[in-house]
PDB file of N, CA and C in Angstrom:
ATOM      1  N   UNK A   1     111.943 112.314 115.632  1.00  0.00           N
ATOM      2  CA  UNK A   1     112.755 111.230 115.146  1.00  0.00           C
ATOM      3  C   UNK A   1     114.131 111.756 114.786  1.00  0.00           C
ATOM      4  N   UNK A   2     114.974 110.819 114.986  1.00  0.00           N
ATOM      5  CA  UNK A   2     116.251 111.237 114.659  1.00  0.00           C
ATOM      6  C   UNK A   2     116.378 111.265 113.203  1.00  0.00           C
ATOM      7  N   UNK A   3     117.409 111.964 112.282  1.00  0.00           N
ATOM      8  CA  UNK A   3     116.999 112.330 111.359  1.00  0.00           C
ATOM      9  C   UNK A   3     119.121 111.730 110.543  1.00  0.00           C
ATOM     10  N   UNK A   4     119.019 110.594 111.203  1.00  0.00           N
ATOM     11  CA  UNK A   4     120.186 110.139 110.624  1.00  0.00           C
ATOM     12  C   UNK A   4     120.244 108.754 109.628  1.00  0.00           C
ATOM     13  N   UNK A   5     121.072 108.359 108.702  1.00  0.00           N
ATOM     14  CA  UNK A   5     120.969 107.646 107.585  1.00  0.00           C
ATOM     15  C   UNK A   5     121.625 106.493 108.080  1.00  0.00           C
ATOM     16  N   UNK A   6     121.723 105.388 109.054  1.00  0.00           N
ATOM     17  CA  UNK A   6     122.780 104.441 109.806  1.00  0.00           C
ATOM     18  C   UNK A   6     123.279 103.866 108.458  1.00  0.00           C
ATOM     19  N   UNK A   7     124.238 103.568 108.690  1.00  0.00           N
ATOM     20  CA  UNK A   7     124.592 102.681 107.665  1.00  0.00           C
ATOM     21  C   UNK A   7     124.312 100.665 107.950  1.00  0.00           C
ATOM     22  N   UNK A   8     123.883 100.307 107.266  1.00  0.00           N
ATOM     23  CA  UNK A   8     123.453  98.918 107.623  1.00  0.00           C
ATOM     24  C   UNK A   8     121.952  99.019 107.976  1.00  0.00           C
ATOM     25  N   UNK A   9     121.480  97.677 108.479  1.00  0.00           N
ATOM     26  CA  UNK A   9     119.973  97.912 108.591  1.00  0.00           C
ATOM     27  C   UNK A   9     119.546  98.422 109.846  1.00  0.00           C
ATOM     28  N   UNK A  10     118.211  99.051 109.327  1.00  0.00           N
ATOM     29  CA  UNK A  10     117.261  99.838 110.976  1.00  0.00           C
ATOM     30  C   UNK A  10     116.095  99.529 110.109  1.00  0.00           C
ATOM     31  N   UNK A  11     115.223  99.933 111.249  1.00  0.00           N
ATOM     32  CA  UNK A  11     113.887  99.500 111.352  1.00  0.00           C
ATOM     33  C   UNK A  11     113.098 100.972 111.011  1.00  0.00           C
ATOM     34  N   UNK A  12     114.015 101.982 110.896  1.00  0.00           N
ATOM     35  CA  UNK A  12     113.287 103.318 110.537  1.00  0.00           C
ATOM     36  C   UNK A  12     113.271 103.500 109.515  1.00  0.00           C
ATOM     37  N   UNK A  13     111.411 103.602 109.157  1.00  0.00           N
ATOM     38  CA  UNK A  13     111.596 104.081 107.934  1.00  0.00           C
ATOM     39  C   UNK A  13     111.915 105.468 107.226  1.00  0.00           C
ATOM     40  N   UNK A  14     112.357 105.746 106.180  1.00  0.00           N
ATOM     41  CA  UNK A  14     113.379 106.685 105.721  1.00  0.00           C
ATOM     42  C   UNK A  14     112.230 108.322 105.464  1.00  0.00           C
ATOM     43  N   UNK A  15     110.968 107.817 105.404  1.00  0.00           N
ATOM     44  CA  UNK A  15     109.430 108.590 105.497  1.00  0.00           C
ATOM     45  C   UNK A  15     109.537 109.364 106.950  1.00  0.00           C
ATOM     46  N   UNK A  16     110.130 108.742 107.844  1.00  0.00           N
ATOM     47  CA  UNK A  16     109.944 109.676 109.304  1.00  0.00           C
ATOM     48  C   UNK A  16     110.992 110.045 110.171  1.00  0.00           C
ATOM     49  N   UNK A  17     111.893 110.145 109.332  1.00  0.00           N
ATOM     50  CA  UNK A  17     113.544 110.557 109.913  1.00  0.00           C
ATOM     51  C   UNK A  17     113.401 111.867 109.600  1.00  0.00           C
ATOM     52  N   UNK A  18     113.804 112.738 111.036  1.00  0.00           N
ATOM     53  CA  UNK A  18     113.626 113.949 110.989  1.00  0.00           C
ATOM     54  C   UNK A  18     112.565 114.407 111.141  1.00  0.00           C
ATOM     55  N   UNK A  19     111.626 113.855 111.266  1.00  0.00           N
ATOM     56  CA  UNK A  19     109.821 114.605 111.809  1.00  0.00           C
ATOM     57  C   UNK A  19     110.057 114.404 113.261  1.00  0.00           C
ATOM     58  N   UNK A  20     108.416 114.806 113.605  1.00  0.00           N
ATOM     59  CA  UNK A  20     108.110 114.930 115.072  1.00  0.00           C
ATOM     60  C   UNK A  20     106.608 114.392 115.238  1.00  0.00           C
ATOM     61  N   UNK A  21     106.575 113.250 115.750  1.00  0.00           N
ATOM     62  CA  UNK A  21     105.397 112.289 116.110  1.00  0.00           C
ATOM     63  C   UNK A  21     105.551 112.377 117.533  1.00  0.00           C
ATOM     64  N   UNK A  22     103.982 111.322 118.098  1.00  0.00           N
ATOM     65  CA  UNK A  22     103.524 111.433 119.323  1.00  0.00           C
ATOM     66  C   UNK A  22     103.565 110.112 119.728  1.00  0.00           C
ATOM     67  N   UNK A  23     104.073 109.715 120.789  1.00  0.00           N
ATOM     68  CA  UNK A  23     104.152 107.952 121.350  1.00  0.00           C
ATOM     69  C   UNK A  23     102.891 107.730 121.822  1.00  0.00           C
ATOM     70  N   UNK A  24     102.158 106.647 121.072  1.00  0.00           N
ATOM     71  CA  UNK A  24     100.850 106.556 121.489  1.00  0.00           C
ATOM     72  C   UNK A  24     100.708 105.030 122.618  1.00  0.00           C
ATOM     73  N   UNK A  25     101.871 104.555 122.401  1.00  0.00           N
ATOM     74  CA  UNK A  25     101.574 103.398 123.224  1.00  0.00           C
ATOM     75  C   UNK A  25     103.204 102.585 123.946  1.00  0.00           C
ATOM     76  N   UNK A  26     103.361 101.949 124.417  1.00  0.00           N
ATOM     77  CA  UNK A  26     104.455 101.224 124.568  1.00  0.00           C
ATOM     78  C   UNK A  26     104.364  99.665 124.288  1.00  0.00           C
ATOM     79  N   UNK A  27     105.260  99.141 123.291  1.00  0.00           N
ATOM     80  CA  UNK A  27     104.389  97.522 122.938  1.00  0.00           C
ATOM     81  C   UNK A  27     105.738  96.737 123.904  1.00  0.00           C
ATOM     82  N   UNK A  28     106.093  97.006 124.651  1.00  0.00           N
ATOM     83  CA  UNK A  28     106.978  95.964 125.527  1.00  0.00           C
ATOM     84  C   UNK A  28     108.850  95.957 125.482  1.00  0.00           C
ATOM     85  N   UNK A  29     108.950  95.628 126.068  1.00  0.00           N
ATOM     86  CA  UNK A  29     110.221  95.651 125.238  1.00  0.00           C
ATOM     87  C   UNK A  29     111.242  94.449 124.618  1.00  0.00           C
ATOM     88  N   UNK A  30     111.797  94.806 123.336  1.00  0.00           N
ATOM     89  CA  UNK A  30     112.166  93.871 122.464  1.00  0.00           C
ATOM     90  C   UNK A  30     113.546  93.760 121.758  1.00  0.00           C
ATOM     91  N   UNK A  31     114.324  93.011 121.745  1.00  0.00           N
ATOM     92  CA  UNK A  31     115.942  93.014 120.900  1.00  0.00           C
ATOM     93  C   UNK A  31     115.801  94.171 119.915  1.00  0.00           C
ATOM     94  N   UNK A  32     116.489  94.593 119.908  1.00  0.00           N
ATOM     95  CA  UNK A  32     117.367  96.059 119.110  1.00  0.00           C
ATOM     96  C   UNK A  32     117.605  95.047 117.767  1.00  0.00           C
ATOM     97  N   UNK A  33     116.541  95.415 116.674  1.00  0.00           N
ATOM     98  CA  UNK A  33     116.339  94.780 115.450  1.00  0.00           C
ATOM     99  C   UNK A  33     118.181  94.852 114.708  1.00  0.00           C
ATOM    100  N   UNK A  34     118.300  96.156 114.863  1.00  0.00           N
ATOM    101  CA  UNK A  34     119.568  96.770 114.095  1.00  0.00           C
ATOM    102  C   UNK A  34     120.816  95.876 114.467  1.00  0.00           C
ATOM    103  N   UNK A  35     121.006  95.314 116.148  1.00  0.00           N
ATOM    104  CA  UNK A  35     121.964  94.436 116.044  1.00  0.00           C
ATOM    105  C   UNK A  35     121.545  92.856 115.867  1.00  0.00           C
ATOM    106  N   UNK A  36     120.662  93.020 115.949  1.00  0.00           N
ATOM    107  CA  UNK A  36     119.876  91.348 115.500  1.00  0.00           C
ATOM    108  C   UNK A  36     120.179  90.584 114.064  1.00  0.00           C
ATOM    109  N   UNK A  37     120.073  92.099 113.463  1.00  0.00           N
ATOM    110  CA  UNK A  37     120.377  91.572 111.968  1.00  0.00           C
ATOM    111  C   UNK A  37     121.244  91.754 111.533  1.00  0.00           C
ATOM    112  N   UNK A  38     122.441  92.182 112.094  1.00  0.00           N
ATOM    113  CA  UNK A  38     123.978  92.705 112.210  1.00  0.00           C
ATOM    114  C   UNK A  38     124.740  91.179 113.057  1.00  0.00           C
ATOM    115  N   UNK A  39     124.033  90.692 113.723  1.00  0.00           N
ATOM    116  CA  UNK A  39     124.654  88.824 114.293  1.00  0.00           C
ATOM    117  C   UNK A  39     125.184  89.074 115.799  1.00  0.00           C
ATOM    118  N   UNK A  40     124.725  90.408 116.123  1.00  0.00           N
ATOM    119  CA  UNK A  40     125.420  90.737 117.646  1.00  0.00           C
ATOM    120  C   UNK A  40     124.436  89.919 118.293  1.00  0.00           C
ATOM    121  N   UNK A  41     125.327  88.553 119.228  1.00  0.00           N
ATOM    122  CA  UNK A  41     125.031  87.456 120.002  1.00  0.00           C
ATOM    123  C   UNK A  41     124.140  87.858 120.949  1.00  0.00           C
ATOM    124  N   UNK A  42     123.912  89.102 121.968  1.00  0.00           N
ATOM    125  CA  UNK A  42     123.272  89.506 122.636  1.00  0.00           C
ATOM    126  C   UNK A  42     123.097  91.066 122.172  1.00  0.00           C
ATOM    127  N   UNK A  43     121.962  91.125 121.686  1.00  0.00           N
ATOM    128  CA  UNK A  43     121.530  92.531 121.405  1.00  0.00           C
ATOM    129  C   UNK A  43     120.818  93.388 122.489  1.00  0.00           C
ATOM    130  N   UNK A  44     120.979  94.628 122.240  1.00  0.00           N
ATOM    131  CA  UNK A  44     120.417  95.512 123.324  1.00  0.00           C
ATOM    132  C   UNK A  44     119.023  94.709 123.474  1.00  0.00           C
ATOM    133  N   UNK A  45     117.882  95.123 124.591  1.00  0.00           N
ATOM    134  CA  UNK A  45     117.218  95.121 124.894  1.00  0.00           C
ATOM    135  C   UNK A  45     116.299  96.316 125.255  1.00  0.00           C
ATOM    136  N   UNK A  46     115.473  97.010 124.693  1.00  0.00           N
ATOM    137  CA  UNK A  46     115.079  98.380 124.591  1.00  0.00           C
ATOM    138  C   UNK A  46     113.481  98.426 124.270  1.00  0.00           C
ATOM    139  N   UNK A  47     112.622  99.465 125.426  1.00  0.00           N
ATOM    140  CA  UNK A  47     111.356  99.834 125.163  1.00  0.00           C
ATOM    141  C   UNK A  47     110.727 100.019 123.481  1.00  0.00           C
ATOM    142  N   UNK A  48     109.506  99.489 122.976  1.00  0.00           N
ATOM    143  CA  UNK A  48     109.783  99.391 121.502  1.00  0.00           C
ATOM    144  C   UNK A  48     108.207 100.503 121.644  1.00  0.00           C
ATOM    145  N   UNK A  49     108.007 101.591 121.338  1.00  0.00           N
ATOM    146  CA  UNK A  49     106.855 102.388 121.135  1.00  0.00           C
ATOM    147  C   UNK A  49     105.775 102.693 119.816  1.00  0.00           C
ATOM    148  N   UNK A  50     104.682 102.669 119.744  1.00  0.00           N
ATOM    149  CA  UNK A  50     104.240 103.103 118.839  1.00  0.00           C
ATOM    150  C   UNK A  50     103.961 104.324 118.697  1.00  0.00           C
ATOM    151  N   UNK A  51     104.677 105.269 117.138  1.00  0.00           N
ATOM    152  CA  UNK A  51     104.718 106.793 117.342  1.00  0.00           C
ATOM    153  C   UNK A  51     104.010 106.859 115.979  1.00  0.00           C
ATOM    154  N   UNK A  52     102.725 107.393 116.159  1.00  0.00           N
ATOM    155  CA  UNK A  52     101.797 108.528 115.236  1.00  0.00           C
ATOM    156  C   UNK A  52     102.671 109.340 114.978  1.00  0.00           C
ATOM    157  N   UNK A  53     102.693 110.048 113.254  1.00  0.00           N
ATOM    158  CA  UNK A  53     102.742 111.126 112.700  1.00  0.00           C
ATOM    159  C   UNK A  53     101.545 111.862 111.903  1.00  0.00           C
ATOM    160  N   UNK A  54     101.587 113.129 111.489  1.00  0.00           N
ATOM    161  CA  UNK A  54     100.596 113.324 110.664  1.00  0.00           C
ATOM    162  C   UNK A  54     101.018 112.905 109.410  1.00  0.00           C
ATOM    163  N   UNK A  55     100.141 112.733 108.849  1.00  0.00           N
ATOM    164  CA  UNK A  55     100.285 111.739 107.366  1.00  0.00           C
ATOM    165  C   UNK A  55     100.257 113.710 106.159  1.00  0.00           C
ATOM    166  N   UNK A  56     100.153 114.932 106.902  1.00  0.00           N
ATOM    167  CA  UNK A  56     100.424 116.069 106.201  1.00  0.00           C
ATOM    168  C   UNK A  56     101.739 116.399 106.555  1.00  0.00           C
ATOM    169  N   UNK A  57     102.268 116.105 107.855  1.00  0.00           N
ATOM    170  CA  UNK A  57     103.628 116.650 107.752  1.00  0.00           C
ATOM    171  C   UNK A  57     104.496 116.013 107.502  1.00  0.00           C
ATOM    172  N   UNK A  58     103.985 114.642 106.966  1.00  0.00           N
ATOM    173  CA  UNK A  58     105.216 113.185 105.840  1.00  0.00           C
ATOM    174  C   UNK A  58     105.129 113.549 104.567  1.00  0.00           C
ATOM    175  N   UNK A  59     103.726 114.267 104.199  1.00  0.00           N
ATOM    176  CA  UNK A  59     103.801 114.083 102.549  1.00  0.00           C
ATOM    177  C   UNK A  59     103.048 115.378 102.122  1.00  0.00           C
ATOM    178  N   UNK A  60     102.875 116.186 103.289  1.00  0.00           N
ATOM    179  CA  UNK A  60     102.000 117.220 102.491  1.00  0.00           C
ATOM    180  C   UNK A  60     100.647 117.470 102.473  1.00  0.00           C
ATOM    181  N   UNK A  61      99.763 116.576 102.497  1.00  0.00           N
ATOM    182  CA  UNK A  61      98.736 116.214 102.377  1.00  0.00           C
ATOM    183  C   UNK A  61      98.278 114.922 103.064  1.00  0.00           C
ATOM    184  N   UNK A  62      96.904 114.896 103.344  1.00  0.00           N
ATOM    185  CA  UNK A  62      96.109 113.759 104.114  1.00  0.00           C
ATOM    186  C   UNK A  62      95.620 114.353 105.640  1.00  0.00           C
ATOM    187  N   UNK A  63      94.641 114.167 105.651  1.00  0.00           N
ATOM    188  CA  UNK A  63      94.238 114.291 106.965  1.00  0.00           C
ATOM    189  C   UNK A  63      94.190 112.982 108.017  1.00  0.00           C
ATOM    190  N   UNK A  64      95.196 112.401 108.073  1.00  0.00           N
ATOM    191  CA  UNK A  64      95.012 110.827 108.990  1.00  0.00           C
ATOM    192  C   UNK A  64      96.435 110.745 109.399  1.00  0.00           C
ATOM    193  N   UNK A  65      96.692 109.904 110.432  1.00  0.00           N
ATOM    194  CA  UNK A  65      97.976 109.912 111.050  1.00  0.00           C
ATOM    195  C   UNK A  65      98.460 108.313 110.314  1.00  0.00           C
ATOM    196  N   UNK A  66      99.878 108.406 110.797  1.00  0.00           N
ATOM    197  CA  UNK A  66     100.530 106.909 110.390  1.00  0.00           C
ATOM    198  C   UNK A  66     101.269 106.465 111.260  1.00  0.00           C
ATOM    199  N   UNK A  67     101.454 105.341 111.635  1.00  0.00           N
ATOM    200  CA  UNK A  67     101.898 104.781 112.908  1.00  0.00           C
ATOM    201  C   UNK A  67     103.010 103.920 112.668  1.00  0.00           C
ATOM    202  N   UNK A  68     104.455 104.240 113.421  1.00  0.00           N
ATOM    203  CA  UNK A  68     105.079 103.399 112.939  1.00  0.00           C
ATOM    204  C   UNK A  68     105.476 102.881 115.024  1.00  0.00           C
ATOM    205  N   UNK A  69     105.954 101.672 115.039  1.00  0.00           N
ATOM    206  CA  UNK A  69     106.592 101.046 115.761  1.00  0.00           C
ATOM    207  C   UNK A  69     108.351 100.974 115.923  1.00  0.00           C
ATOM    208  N   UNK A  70     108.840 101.853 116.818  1.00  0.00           N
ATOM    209  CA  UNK A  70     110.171 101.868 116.573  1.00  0.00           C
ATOM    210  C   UNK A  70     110.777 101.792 118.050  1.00  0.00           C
ATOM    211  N   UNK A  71     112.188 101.459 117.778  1.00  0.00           N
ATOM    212  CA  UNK A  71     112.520 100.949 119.408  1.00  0.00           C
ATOM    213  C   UNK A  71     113.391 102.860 119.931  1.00  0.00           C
ATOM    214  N   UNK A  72     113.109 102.441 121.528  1.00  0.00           N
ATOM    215  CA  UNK A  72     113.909 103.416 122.205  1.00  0.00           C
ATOM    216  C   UNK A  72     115.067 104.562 121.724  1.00  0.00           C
ATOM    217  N   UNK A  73     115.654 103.910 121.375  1.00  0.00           N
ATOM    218  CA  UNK A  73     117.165 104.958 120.838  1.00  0.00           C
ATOM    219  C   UNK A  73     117.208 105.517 119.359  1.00  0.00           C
ATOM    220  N   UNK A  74     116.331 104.890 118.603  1.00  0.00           N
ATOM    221  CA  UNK A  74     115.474 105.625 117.016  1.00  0.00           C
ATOM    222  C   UNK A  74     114.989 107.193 117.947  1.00  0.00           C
ATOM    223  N   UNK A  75     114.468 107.052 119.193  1.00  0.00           N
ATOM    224  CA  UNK A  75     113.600 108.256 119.040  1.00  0.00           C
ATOM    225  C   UNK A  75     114.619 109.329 119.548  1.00  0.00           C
ATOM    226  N   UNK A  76     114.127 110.533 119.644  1.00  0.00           N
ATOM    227  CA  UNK A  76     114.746 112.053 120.216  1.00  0.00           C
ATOM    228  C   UNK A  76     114.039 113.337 120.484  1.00  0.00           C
ATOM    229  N   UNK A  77     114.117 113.175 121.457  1.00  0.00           N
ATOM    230  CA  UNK A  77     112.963 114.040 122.497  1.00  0.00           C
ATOM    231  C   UNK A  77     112.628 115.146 121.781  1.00  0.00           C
ATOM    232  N   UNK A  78     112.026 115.722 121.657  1.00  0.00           N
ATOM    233  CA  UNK A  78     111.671 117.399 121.517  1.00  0.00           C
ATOM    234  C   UNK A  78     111.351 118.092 122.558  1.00  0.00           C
ATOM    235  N   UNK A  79     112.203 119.520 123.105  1.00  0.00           N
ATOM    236  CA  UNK A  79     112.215 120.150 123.454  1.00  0.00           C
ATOM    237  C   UNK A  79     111.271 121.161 123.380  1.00  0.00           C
ATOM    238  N   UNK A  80     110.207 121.396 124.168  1.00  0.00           N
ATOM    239  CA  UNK A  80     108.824 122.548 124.094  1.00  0.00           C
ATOM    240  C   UNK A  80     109.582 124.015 123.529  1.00  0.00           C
ATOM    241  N   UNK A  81     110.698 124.376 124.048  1.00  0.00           N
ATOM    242  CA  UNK A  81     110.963 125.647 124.125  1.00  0.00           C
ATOM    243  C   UNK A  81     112.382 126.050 122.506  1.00  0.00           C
ATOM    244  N   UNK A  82     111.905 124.740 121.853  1.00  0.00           N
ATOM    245  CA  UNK A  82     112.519 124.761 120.329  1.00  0.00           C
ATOM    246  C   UNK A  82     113.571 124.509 120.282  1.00  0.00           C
ATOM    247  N   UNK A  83     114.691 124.313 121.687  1.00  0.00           N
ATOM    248  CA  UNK A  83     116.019 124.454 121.063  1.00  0.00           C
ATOM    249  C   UNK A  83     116.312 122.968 120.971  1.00  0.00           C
TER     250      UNK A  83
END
């Protein structure tokens, strides 16, 4: 996840900015919440995914994942080889 603070509203919650979750599904694709609620007349249109985290590497503790739903351009790839 991208690990930036937008100013105005997003749909990311502030719990998974800056981690690294797994896309478990794709739910279709749907208006870009962020300009929706900003009054932009035609908002992007963008793949909206559901991404598992571990619920230990949000808070430390728990053995269970947490699932959030976030659109296309919230996310940011990870690179296997770290950089």
């Amino acid at each position: 996840m991208r690990a930036v603070d937008p100013v105005g509203h997003t749909r990311v919650p502030r719990y998974v900015r800056g981690h690294v979750g797994r896309i478990v599904e794709c739910q279709g694709r749907w208006a870009l919440a962020d300009e929706s609620a900003a009054g932009v007349a035609e908002p992007r249109v963008e793949p909206v995914y559901t991404v598992a985290f571990a619920a230990a590497d949000l808070w430390g503790e728990g053995g269970h994942e947490v699932t959030v739903d976030l659109w296309e351009s919230y996310i940011e790839r990870v690179r296997k080889d770290g950089a």
